[in-house]
PDB file of N, CA and C in Angstrom:
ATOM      1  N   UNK A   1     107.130 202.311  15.508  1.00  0.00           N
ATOM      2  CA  UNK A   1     107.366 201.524  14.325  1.00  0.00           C
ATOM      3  C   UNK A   1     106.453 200.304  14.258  1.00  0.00           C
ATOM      4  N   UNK A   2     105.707 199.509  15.506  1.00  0.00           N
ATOM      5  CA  UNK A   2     105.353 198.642  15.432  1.00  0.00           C
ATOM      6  C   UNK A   2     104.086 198.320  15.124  1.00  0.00           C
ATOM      7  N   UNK A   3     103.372 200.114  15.283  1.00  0.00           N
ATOM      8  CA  UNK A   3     101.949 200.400  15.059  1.00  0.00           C
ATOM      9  C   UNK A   3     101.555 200.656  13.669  1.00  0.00           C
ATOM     10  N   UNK A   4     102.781 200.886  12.215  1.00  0.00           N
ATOM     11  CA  UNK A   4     102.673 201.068  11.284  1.00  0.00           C
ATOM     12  C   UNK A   4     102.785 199.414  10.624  1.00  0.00           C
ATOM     13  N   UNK A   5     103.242 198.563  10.902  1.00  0.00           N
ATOM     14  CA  UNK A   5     102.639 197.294  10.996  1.00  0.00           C
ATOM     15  C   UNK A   5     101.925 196.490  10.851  1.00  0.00           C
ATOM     16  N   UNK A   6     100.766 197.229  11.790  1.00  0.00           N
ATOM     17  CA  UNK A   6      99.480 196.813  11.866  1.00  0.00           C
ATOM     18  C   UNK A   6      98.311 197.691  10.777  1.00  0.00           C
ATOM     19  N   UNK A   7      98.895 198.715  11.072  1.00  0.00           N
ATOM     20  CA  UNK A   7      97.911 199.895   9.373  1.00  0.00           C
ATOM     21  C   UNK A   7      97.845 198.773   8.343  1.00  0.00           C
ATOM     22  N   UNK A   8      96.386 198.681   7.759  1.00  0.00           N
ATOM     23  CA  UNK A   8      96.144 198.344   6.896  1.00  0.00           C
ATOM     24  C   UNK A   8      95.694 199.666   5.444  1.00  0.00           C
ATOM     25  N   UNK A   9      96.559 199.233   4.448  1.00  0.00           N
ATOM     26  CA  UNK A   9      96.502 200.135   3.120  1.00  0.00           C
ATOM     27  C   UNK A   9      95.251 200.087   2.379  1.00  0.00           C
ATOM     28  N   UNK A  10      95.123 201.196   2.198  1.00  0.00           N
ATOM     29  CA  UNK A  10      93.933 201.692   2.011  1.00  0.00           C
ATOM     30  C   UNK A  10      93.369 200.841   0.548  1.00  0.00           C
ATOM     31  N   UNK A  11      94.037 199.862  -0.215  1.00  0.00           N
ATOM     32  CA  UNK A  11      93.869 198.893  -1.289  1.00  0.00           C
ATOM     33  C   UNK A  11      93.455 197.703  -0.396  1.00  0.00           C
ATOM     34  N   UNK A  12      93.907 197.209   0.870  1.00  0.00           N
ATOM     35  CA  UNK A  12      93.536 196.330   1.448  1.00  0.00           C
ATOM     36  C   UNK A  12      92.385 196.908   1.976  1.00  0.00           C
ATOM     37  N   UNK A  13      91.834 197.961   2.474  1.00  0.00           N
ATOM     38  CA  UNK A  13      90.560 197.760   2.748  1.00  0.00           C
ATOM     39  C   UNK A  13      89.462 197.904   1.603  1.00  0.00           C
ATOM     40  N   UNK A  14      89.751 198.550   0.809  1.00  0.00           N
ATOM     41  CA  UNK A  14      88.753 198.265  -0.443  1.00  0.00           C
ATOM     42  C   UNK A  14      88.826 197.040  -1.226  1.00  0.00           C
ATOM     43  N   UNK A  15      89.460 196.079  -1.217  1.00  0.00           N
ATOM     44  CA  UNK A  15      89.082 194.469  -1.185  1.00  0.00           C
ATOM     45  C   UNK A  15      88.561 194.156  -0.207  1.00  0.00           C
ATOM     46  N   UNK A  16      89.063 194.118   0.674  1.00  0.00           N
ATOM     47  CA  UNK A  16      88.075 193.722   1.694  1.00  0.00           C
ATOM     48  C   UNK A  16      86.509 194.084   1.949  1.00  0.00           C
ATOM     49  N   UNK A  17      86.101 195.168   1.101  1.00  0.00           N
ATOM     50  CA  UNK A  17      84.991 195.682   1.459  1.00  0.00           C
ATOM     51  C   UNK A  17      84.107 195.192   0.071  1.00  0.00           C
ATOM     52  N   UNK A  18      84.626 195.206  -0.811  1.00  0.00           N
ATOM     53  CA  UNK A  18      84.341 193.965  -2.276  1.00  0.00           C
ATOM     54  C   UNK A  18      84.104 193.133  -2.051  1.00  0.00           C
ATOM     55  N   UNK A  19      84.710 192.468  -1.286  1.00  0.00           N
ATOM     56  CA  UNK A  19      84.822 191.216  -0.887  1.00  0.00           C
ATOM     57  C   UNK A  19      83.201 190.654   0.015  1.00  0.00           C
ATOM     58  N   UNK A  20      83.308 191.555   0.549  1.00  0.00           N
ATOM     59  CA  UNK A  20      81.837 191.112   1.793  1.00  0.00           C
ATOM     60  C   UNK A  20      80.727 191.792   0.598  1.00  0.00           C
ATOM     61  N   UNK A  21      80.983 192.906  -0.064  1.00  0.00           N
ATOM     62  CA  UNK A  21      79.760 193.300  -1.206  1.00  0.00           C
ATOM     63  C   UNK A  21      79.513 192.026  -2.095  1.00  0.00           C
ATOM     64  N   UNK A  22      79.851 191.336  -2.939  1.00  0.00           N
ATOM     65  CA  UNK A  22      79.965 190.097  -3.652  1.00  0.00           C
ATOM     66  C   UNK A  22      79.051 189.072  -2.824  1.00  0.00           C
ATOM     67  N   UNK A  23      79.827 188.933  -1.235  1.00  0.00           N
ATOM     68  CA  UNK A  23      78.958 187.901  -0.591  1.00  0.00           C
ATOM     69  C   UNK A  23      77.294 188.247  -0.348  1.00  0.00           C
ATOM     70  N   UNK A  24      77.120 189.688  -0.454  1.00  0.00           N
ATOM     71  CA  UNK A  24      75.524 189.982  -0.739  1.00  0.00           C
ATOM     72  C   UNK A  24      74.918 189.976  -1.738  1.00  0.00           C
ATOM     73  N   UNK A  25      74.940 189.484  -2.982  1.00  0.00           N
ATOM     74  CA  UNK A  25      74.650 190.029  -3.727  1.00  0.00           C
ATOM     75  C   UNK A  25      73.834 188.443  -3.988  1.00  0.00           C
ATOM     76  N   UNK A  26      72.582 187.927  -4.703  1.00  0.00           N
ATOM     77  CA  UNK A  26      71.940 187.127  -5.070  1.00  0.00           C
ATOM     78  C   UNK A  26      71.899 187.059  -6.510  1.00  0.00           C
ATOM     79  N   UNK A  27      72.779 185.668  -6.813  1.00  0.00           N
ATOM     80  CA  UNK A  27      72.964 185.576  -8.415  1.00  0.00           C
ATOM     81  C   UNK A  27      71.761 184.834  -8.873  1.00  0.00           C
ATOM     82  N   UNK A  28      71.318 185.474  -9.610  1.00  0.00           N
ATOM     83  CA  UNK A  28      70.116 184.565 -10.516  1.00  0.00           C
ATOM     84  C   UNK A  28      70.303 183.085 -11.222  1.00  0.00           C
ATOM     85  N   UNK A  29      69.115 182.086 -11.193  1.00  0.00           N
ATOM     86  CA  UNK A  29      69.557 180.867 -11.318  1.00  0.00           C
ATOM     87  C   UNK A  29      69.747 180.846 -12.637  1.00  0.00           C
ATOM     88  N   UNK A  30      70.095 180.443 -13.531  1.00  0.00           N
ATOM     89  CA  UNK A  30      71.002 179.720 -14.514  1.00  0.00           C
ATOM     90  C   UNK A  30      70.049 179.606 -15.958  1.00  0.00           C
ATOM     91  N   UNK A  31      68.746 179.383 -15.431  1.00  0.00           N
ATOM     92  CA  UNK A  31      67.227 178.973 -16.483  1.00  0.00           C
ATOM     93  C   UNK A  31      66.996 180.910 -16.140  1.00  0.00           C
ATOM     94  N   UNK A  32      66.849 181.655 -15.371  1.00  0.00           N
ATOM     95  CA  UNK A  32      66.246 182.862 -15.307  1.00  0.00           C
ATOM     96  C   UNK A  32      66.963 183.995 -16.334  1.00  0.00           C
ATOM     97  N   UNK A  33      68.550 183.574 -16.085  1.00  0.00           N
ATOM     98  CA  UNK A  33      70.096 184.592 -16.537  1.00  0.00           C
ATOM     99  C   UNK A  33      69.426 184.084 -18.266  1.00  0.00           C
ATOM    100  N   UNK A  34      69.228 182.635 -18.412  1.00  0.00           N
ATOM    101  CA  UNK A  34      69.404 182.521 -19.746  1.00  0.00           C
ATOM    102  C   UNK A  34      68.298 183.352 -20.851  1.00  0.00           C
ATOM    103  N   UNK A  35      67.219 183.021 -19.857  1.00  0.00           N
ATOM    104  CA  UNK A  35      65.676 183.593 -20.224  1.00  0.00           C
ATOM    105  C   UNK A  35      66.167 185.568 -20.427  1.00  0.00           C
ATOM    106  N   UNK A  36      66.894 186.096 -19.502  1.00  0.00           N
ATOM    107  CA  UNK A  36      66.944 187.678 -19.516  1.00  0.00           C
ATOM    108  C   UNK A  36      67.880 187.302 -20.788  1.00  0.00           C
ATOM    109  N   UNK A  37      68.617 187.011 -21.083  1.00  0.00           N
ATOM    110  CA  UNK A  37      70.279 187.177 -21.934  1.00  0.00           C
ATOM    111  C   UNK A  37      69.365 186.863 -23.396  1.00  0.00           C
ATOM    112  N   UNK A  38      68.730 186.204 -23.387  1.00  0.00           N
ATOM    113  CA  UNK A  38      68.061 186.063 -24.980  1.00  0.00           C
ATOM    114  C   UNK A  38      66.931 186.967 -25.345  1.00  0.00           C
ATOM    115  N   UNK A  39      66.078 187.813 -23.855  1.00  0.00           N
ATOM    116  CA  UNK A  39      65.304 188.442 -24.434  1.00  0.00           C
ATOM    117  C   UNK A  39      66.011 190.260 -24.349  1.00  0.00           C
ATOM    118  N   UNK A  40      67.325 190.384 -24.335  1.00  0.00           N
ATOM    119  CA  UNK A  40      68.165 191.261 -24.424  1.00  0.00           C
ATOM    120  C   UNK A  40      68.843 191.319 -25.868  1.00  0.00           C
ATOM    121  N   UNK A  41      69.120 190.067 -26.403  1.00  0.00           N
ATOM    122  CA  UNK A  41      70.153 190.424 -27.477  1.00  0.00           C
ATOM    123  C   UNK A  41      68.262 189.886 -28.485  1.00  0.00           C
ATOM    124  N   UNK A  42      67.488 189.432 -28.209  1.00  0.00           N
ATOM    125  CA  UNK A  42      65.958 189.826 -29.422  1.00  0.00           C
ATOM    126  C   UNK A  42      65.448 191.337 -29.246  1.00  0.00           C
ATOM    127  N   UNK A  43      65.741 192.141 -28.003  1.00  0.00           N
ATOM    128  CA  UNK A  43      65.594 193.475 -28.062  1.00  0.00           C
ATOM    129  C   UNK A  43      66.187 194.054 -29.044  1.00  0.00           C
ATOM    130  N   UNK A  44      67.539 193.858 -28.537  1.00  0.00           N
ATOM    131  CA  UNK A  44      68.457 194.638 -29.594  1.00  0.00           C
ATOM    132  C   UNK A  44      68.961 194.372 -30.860  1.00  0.00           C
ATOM    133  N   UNK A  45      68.394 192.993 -31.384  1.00  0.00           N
ATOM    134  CA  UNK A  45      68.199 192.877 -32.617  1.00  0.00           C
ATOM    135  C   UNK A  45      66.692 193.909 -33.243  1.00  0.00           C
ATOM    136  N   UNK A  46      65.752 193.708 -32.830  1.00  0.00           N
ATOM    137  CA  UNK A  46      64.723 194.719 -33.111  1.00  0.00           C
ATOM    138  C   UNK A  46      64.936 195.791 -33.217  1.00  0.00           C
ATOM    139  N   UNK A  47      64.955 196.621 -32.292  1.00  0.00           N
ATOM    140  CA  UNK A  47      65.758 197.840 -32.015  1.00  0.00           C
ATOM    141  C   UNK A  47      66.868 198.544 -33.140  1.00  0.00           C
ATOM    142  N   UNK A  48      67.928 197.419 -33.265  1.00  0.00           N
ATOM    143  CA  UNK A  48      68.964 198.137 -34.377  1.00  0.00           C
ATOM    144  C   UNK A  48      68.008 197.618 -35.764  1.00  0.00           C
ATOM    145  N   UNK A  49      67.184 196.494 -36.124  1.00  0.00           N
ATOM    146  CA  UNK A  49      65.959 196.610 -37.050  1.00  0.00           C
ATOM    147  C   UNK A  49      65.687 197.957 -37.623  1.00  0.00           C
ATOM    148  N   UNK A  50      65.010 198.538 -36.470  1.00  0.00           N
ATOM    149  CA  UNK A  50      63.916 199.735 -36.755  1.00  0.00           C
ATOM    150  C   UNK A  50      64.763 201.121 -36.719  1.00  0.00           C
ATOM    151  N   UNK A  51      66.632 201.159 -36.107  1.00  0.00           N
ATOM    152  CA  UNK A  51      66.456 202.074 -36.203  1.00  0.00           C
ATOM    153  C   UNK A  51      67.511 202.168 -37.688  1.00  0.00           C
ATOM    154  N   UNK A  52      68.476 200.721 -37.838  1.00  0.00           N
ATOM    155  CA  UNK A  52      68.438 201.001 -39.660  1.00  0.00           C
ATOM    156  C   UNK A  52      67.213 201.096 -40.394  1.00  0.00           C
ATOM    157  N   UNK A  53      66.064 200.760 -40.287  1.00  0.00           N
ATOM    158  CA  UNK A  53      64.596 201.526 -41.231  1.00  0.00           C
ATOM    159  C   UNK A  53      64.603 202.729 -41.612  1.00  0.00           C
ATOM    160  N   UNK A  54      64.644 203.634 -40.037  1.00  0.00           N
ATOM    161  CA  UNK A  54      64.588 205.010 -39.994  1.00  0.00           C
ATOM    162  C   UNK A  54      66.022 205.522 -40.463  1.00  0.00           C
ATOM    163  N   UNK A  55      66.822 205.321 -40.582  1.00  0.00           N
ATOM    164  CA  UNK A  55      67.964 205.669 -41.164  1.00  0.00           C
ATOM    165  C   UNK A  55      68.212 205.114 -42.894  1.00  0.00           C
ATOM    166  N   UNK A  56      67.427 204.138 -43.666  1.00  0.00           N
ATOM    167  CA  UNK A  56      67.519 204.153 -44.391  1.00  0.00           C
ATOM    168  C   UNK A  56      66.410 205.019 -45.293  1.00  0.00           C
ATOM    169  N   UNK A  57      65.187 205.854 -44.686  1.00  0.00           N
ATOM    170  CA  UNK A  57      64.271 206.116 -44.989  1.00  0.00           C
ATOM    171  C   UNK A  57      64.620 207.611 -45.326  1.00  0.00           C
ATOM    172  N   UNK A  58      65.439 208.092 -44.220  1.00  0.00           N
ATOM    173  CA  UNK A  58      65.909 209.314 -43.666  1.00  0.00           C
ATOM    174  C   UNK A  58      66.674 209.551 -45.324  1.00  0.00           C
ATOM    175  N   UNK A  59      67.652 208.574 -44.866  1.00  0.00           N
ATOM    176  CA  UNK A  59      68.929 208.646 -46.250  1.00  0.00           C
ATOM    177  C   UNK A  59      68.193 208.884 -47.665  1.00  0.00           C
ATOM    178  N   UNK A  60      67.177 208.097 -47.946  1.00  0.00           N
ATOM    179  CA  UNK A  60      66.276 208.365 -49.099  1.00  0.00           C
ATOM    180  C   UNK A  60      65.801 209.476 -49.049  1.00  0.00           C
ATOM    181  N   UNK A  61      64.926 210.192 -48.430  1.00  0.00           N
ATOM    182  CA  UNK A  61      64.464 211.460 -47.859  1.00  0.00           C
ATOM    183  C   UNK A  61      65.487 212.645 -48.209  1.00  0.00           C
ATOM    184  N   UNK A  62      66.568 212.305 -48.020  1.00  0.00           N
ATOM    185  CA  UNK A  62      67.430 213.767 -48.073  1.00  0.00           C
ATOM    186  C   UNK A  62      68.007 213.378 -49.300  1.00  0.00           C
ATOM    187  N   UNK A  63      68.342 212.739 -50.024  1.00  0.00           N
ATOM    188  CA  UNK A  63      68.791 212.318 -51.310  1.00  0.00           C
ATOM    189  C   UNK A  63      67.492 213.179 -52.504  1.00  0.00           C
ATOM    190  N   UNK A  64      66.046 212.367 -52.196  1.00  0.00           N
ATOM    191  CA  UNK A  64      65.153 213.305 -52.935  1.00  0.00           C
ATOM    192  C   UNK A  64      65.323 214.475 -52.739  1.00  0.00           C
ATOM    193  N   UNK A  65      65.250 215.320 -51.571  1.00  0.00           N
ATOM    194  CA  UNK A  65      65.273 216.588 -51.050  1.00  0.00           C
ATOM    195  C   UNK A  65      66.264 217.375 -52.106  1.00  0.00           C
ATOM    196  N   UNK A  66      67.097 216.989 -51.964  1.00  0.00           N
ATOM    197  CA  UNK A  66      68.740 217.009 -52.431  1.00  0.00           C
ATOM    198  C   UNK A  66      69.112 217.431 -54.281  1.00  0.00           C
ATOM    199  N   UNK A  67      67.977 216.488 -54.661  1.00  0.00           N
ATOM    200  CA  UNK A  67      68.609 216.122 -56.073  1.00  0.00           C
ATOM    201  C   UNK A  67      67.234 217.304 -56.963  1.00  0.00           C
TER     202      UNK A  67
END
């Protein structure tokens, strides 16, 4: 009985193993995070840009086709 006790549950070792993963991990400084985070959401402003273009071009396209 006294050895079931000491068993650690198998939720306690996967925190624990999170736990030391986290302590490896190298967070980017603060000026670098900001620099990636703005040239991510100017991507994807471009990006959804060009691909409503092609979707409004498309939509015209099959409308002529169509009529």
């Amino acid at each position: 009985m006294g050895d079931s006790a000491h068993k650690e549950t198998p939720k306690v070792k996967f925190f624990d193993g999170v736990k030391v993963e986290f302590k490896k991990i190298s967070w980017p400084e603060r000026q670098s995070l900001f620099k990636q985070s703005v040239a991510v959401v100017c991507v994807s402003v471009v990006v959804g840009l060009i691909i409503a273009l092609f979707d409004t071009i498309i939509k015209y396209g099959i409308n002529f086709l169509t009529m």
